[in-house]
Each structure stands twice: as C-alpha cells, then as structure tokens.
C-alpha atoms as a PDB file:
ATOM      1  CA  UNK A   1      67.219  50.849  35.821  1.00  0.00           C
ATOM      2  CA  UNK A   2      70.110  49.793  33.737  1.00  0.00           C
ATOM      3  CA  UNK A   3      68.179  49.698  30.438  1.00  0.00           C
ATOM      4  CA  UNK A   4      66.999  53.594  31.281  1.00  0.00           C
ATOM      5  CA  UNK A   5      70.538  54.592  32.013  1.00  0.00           C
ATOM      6  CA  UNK A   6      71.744  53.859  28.956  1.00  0.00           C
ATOM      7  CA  UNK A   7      69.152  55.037  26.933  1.00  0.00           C
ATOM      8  CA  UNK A   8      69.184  57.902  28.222  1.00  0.00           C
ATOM      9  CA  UNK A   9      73.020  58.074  27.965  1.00  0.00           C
ATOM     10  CA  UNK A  10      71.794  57.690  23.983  1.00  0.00           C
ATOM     11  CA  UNK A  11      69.238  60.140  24.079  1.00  0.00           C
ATOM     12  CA  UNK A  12      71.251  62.886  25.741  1.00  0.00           C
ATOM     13  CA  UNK A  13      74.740  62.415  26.305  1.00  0.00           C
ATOM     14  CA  UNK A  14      76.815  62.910  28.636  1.00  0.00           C
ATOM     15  CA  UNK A  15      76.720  67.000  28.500  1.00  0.00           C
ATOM     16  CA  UNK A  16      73.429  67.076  29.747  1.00  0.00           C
ATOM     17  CA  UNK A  17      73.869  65.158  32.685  1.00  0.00           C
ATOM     18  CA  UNK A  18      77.085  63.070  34.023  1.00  0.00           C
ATOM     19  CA  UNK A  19      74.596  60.830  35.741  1.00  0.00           C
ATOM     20  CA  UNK A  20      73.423  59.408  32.323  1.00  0.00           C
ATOM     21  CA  UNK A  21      76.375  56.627  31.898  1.00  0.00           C
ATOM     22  CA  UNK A  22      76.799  53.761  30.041  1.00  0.00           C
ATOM     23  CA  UNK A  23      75.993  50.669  32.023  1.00  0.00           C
ATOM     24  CA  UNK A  24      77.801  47.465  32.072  1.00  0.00           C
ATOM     25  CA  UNK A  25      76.045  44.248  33.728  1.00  0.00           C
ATOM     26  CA  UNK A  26      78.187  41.250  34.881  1.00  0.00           C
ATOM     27  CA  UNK A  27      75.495  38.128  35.235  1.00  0.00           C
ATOM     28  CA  UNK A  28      76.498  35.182  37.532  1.00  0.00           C
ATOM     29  CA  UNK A  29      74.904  32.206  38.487  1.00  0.00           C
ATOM     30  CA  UNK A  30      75.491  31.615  42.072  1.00  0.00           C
ATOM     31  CA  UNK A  31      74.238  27.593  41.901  1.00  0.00           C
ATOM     32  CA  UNK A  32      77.205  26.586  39.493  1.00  0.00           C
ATOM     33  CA  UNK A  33      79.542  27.786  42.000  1.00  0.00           C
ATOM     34  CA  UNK A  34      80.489  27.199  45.871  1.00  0.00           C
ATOM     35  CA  UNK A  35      80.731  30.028  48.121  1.00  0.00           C
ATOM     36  CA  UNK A  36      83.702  30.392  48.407  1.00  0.00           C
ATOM     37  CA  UNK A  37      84.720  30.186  44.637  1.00  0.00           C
ATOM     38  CA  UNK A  38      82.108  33.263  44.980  1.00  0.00           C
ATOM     39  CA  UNK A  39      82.422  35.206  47.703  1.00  0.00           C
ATOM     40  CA  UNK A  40      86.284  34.348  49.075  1.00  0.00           C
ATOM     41  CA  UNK A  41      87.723  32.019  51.791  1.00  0.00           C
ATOM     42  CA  UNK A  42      90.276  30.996  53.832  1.00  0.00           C
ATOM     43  CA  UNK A  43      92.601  28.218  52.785  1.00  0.00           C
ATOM     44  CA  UNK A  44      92.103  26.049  55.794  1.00  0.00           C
ATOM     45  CA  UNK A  45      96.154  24.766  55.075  1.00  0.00           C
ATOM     46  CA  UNK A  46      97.875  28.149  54.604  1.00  0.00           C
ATOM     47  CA  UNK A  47      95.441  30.205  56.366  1.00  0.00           C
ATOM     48  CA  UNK A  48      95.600  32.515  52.982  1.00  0.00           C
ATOM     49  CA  UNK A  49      92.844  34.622  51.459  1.00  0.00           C
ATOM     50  CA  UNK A  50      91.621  34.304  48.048  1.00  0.00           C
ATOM     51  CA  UNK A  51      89.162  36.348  46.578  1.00  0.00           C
ATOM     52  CA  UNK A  52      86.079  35.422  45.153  1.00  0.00           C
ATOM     53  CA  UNK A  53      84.143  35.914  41.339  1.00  0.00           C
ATOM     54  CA  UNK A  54      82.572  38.704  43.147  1.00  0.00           C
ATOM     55  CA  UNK A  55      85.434  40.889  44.734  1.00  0.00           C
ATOM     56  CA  UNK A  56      87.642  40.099  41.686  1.00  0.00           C
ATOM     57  CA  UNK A  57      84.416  41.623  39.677  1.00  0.00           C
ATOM     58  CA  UNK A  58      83.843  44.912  41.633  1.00  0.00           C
ATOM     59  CA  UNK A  59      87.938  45.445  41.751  1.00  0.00           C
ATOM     60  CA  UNK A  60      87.845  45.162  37.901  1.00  0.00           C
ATOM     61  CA  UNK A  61      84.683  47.354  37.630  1.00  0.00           C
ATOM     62  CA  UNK A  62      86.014  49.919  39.932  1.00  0.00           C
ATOM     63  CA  UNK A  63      89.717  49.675  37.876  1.00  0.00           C
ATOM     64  CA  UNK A  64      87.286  50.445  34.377  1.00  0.00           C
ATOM     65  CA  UNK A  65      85.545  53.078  36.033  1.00  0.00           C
ATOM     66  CA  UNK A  66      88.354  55.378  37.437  1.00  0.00           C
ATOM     67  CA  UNK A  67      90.058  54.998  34.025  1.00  0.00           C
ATOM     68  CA  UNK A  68      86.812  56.774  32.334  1.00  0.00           C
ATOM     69  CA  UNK A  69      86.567  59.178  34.348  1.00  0.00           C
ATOM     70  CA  UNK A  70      90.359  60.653  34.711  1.00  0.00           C
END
C-alpha cells in the first residue's frame, strides 16, 4: 500500500488528490528489544512512565505530519 501511495503521489501530485502522500516507513525489529524498551513501562523503583520505541515513533510521526500540513 505504501509503495502505491507514493507512486501515485509521483504520478499525480498532490492537486489531484490530497490522499496521494508521500509515505514514510519506520522498520523495527521487535526480537532485539524487550517490551518494555518497545512498548513503555513502569519503573518498578519510581513508579515513573517511560515511553517506548513505539510511542516515541508515532509522537514524532504525528509532530512531522501536522507540520506538512499547516
């Protein structure tokens, strides 16, 4: 699906139809990780939240993405 975003992001443009973005892939490998380093835990200590590869991801996708469109 990615690959016929963006070539149709080439082909057309944006004009034609908003829909047809760029696309950016992040690829992780979930077995050189632990959860938590991936999804977030609790310090069992502090009791403090840390976010993981994957919420630190979609808050920097979501950061790119409003500054494109505004």
């Amino acid at each position: 699906m990615a690959e016929v975003l963006a070539n149709m992001h080439e082909k057309f443009g944006v004009e034609a139809d908003p829909f047809y973005e760029k696309v950016h892939t992040y690829v992780l490998n979930p077995k050189a990780i632990t959860m938590d380093e991936l999804y977030g835990g609790i310090d069992k200590l502090t009791l403090e939240w840390h976010d993981g590869l994957m919420a630190t991801t979609v808050r920097v996708c979501v950061q790119v993405s409003d500054s494109l469109c505004c």
